[in-house]
C-alpha atoms as a PDB file:
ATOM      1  CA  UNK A   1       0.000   0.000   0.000  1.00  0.00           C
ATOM      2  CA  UNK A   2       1.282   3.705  -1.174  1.00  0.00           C
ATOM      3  CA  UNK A   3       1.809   5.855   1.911  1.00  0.00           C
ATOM      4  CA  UNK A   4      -0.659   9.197   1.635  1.00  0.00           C
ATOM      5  CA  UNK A   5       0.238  12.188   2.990  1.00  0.00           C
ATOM      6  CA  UNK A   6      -2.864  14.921   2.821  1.00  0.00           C
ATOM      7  CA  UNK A   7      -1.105  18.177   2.683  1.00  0.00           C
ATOM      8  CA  UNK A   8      -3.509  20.028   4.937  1.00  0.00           C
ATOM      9  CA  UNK A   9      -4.055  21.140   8.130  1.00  0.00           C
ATOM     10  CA  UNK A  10      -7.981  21.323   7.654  1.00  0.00           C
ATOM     11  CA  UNK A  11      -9.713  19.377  10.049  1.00  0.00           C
ATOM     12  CA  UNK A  12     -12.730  19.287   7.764  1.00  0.00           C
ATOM     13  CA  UNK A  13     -10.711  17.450   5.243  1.00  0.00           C
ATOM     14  CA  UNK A  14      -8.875  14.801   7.561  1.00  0.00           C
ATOM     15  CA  UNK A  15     -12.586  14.206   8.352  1.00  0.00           C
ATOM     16  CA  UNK A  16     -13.342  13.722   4.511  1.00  0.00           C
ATOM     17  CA  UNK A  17     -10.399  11.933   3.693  1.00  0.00           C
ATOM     18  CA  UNK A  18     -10.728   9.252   7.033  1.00  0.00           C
ATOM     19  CA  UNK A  19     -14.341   8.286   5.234  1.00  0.00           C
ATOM     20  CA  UNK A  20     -12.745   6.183   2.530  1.00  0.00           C
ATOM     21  CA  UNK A  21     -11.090   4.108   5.482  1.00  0.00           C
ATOM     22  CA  UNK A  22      -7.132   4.630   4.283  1.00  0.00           C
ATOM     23  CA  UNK A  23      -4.518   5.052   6.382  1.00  0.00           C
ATOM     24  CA  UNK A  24      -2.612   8.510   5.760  1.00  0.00           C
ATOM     25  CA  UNK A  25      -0.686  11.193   7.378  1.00  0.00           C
ATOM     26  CA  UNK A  26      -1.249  15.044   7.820  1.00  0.00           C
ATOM     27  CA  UNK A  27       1.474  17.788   7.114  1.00  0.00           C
ATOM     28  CA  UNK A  28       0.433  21.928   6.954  1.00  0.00           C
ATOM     29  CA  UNK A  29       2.121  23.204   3.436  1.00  0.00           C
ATOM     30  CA  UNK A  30       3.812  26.290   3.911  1.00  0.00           C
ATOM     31  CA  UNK A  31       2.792  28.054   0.505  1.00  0.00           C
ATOM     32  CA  UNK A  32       1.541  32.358  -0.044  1.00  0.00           C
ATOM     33  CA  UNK A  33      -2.142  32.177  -0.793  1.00  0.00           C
ATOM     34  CA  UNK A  34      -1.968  35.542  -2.239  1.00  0.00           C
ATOM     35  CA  UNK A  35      -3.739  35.627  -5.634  1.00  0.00           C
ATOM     36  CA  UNK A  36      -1.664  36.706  -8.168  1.00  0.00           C
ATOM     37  CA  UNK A  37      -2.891  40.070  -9.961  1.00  0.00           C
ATOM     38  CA  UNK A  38      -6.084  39.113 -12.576  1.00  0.00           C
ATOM     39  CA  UNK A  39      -5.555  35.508 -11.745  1.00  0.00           C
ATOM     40  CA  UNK A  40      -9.071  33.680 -11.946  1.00  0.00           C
ATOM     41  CA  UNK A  41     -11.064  32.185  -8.853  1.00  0.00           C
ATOM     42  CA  UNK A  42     -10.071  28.323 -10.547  1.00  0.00           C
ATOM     43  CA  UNK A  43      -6.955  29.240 -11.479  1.00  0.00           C
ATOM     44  CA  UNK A  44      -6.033  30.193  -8.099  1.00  0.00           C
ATOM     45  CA  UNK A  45      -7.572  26.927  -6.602  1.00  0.00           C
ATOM     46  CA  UNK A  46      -5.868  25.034  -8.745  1.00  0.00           C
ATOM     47  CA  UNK A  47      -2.201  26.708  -8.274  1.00  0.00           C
ATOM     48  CA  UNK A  48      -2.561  26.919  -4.403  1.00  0.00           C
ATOM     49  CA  UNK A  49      -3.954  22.759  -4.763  1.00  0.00           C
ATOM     50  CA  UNK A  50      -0.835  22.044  -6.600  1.00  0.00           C
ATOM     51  CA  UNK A  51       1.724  24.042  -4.620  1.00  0.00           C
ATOM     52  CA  UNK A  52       0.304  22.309  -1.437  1.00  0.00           C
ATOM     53  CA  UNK A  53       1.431  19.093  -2.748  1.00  0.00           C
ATOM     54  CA  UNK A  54       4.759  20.064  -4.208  1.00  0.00           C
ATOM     55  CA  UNK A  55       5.831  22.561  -1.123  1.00  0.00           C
ATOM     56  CA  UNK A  56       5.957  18.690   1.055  1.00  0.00           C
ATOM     57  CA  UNK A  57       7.449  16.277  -1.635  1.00  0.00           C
ATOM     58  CA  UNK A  58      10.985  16.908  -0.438  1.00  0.00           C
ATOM     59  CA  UNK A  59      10.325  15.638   3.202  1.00  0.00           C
ATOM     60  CA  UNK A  60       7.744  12.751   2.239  1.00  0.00           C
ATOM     61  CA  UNK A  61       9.504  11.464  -1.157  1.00  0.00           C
ATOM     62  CA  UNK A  62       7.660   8.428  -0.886  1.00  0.00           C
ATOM     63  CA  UNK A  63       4.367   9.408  -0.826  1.00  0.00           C
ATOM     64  CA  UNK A  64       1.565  10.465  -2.837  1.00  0.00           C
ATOM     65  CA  UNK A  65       1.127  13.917  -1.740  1.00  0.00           C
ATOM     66  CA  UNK A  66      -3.272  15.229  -1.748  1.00  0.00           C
ATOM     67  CA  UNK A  67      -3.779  19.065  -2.034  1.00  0.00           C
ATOM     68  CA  UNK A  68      -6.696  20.790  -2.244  1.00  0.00           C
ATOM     69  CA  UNK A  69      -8.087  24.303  -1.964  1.00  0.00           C
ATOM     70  CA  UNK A  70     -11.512  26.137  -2.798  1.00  0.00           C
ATOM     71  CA  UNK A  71     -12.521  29.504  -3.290  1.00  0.00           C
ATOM     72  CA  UNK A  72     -15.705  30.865  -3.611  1.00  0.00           C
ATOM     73  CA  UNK A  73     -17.199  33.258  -5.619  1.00  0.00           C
ATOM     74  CA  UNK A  74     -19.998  35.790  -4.693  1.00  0.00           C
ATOM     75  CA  UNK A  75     -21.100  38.339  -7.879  1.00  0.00           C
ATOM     76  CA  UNK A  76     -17.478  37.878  -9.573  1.00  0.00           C
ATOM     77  CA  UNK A  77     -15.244  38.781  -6.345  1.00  0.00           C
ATOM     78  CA  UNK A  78     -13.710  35.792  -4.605  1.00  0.00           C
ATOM     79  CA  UNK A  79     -14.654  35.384  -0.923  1.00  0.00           C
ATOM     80  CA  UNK A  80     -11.869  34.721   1.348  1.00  0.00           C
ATOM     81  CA  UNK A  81     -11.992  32.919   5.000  1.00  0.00           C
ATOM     82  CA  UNK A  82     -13.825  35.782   6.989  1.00  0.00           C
ATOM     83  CA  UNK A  83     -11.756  35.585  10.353  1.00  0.00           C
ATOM     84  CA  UNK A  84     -14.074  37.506  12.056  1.00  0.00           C
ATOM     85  CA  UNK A  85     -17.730  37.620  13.416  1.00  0.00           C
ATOM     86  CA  UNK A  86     -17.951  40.827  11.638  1.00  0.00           C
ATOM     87  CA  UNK A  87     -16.453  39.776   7.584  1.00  0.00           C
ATOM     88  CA  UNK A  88     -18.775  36.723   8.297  1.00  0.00           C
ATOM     89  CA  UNK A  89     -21.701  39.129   9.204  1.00  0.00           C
ATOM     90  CA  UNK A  90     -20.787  41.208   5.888  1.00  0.00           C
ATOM     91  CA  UNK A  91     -20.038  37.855   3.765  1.00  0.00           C
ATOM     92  CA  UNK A  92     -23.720  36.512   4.468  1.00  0.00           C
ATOM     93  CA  UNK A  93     -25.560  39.763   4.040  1.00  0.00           C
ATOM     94  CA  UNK A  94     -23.651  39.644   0.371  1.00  0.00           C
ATOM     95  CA  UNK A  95     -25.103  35.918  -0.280  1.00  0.00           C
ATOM     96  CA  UNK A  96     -28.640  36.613   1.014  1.00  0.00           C
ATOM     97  CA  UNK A  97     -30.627  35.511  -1.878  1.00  0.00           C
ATOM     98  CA  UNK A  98     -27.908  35.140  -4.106  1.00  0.00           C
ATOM     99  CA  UNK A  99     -25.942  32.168  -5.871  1.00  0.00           C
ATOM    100  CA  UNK A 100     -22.656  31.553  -4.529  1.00  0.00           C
ATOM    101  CA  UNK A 101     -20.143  29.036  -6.556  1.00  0.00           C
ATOM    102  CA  UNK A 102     -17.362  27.125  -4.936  1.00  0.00           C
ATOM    103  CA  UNK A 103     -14.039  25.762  -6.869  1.00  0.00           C
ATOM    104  CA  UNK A 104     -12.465  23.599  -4.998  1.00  0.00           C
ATOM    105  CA  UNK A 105      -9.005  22.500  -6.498  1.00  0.00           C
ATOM    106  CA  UNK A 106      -7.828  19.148  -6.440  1.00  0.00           C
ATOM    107  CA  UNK A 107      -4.288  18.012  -7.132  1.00  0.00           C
ATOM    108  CA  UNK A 108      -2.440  14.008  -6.233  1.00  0.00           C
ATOM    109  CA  UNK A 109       1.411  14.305  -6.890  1.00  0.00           C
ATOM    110  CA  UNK A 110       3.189  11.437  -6.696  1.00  0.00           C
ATOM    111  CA  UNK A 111       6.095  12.278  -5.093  1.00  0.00           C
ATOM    112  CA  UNK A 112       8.067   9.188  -6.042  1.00  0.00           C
ATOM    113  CA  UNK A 113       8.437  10.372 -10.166  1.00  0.00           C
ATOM    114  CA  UNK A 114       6.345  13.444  -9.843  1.00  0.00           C
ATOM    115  CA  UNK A 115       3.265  12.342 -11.654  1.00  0.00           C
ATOM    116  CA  UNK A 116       0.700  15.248 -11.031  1.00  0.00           C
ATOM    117  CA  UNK A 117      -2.886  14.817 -11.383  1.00  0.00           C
ATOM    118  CA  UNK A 118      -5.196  18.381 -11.312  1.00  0.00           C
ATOM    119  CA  UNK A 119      -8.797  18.674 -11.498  1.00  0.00           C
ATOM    120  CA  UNK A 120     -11.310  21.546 -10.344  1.00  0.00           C
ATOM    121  CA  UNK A 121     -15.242  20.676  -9.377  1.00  0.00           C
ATOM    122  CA  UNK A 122     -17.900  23.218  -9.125  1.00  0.00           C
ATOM    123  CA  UNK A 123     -20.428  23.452  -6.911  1.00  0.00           C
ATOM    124  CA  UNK A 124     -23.199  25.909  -6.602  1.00  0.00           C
ATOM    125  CA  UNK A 125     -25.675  26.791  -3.699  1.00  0.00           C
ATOM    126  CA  UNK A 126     -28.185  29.322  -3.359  1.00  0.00           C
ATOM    127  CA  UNK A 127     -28.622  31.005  -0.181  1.00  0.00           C
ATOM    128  CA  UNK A 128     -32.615  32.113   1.231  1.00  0.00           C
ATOM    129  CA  UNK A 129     -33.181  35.794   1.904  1.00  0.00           C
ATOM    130  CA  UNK A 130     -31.790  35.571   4.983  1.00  0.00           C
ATOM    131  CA  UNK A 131     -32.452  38.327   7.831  1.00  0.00           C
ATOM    132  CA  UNK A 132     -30.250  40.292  10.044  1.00  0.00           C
ATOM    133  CA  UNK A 133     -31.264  37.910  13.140  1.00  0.00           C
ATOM    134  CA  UNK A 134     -30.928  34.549  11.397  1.00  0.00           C
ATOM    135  CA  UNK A 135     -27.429  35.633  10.331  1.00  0.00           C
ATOM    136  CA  UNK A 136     -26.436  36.709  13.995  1.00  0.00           C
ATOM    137  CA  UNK A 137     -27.799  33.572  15.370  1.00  0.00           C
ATOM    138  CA  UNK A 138     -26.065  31.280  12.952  1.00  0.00           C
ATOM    139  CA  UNK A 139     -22.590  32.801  13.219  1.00  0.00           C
ATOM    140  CA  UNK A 140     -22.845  32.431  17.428  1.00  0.00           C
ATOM    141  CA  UNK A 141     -24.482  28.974  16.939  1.00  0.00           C
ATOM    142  CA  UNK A 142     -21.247  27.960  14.641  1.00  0.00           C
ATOM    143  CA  UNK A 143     -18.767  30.068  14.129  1.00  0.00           C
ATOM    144  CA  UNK A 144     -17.766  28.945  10.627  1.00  0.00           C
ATOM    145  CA  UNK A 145     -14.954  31.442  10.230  1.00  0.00           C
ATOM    146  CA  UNK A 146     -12.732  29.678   9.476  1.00  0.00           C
ATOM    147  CA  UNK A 147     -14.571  28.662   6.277  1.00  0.00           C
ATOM    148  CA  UNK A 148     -14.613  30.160   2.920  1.00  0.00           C
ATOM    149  CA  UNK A 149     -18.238  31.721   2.366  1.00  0.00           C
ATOM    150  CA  UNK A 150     -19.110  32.002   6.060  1.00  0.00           C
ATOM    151  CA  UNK A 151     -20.835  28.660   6.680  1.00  0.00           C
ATOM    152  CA  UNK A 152     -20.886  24.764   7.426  1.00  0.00           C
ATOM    153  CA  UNK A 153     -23.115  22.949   4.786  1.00  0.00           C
ATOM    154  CA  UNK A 154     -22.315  19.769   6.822  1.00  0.00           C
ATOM    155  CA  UNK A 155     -23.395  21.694  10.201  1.00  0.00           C
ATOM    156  CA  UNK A 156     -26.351  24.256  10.905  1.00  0.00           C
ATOM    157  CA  UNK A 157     -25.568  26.197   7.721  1.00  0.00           C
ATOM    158  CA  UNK A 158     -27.614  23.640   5.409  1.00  0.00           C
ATOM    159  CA  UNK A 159     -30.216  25.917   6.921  1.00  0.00           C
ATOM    160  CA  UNK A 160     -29.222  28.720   4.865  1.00  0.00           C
ATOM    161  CA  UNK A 161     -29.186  27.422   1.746  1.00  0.00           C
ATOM    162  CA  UNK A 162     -32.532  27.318  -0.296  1.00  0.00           C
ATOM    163  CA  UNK A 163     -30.739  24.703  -3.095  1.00  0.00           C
ATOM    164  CA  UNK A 164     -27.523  23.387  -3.945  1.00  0.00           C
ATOM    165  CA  UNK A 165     -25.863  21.870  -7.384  1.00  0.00           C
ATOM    166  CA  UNK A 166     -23.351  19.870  -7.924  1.00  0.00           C
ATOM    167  CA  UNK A 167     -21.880  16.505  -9.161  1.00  0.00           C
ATOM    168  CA  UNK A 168     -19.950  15.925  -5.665  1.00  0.00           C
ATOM    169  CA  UNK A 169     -21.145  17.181  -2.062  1.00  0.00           C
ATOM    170  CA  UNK A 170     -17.787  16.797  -0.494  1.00  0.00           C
ATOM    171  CA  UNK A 171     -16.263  19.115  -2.663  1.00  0.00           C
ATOM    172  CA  UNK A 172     -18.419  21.783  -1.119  1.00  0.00           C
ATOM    173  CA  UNK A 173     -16.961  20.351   2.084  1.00  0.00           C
ATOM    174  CA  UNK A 174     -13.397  21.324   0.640  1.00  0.00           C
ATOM    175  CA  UNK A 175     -12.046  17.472  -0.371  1.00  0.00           C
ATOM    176  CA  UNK A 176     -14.074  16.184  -3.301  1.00  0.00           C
ATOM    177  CA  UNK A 177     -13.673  12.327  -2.910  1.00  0.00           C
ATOM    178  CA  UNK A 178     -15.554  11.216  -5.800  1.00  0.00           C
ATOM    179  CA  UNK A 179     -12.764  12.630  -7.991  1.00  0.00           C
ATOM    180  CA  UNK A 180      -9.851  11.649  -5.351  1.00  0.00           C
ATOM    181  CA  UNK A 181     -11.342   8.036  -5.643  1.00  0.00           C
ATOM    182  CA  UNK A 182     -10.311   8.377  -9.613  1.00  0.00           C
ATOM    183  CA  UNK A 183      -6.932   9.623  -9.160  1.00  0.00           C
ATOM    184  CA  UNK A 184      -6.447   7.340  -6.203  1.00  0.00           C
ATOM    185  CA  UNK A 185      -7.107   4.359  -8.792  1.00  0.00           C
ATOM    186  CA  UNK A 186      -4.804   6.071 -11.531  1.00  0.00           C
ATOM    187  CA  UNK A 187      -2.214   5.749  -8.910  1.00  0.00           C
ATOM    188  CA  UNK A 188      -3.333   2.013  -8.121  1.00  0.00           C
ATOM    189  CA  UNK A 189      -4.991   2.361  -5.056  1.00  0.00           C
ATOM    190  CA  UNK A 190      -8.566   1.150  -5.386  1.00  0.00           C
ATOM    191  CA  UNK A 191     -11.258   2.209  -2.900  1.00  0.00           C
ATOM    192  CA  UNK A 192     -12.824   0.602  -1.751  1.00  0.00           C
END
């Protein structure tokens, strides 16, 4: 069995990745998230997914290194991790009754001869009008700032979202396994 090494310090994705029951390590990737001047929201998933992977192939040579990042997009401006009780207040006012897409980036690099395998999924959700109140209570209730686009679909924020769209739910999560399960097998690793 390949060793894998998710190159993450999410714990929403060790979550996700734990669900297809294979052992695998952790590592944080110490990359610049900046986005580079008129880069696009995919384009900057998928650079940040692949420099995750290739910033830790020097200490785990052995490994097939998973990277993945997502950025969401609100009216053509990307939406960044809020931080604070107040960017999450302003980030949900934005997506009241809006559409909000999600890329989330997806790279495998096998670290061994540096095969590199890159994909992007889109998902889509569309928030309710949501009121003043309902916002405040969410963020106490769950404090999602740490997430890009101010809430937990997996947690209490389903209840802001009127629909969603989508070929993989996960990816919305931040680790879209449907497509990991593919490069996995490329790689020779079936699941399960």
């Amino acid at each position: 069995m390949r060793h894998l090494l998710l190159a993450s310090s999410s714990i929403y994705r060790r979550e996700l990745l734990s669900r297809l029951r294979l052992p695998f390590d952790h590592a944080a990737p110490d990359i610049d998230e900046t986005p580079h001047p008129q880069e696009t929201a995919e384009a900057l998933a998928r650079r940040l997914a692949e420099q995750k992977t290739r910033a830790l192939a020097q200490s785990y040579p052995q490994h097939l290194i998973i990277g993945s990042d997502q950025v969401a997009v609100l009216d053509q401006q990307i939406l960044g991790k809020p931080l604070t009780f107040e960017r999450a207040r302003q980030q949900l006012q934005a997506a009241s009754g809006k559409q909000v897409r999600f890329l989330t980036a997806l790279a495998l690099l096998n670290a061994e001869n540096g095969h590199l395998q890159v994909d992007c999924i889109p998902f889509s959700v569309q928030f309710r009008q949501l009121s003043e109140a309902q916002i405040d209570r969410y963020l106490e209730a769950e404090q999602p700032y740490d997430c890009a686009g101010s809430f937990k679909v997996e947690g209490l924020g389903i209840s802001l979202l009127r629909s969603t769209e989508g070929a993989d739910l996960t990816s919305l999560i931040g680790l879209p396994l449907i497509r990991l399960v593919d490069m996995l097998a490329n790689e020779g690793i079936e699941v399960p």
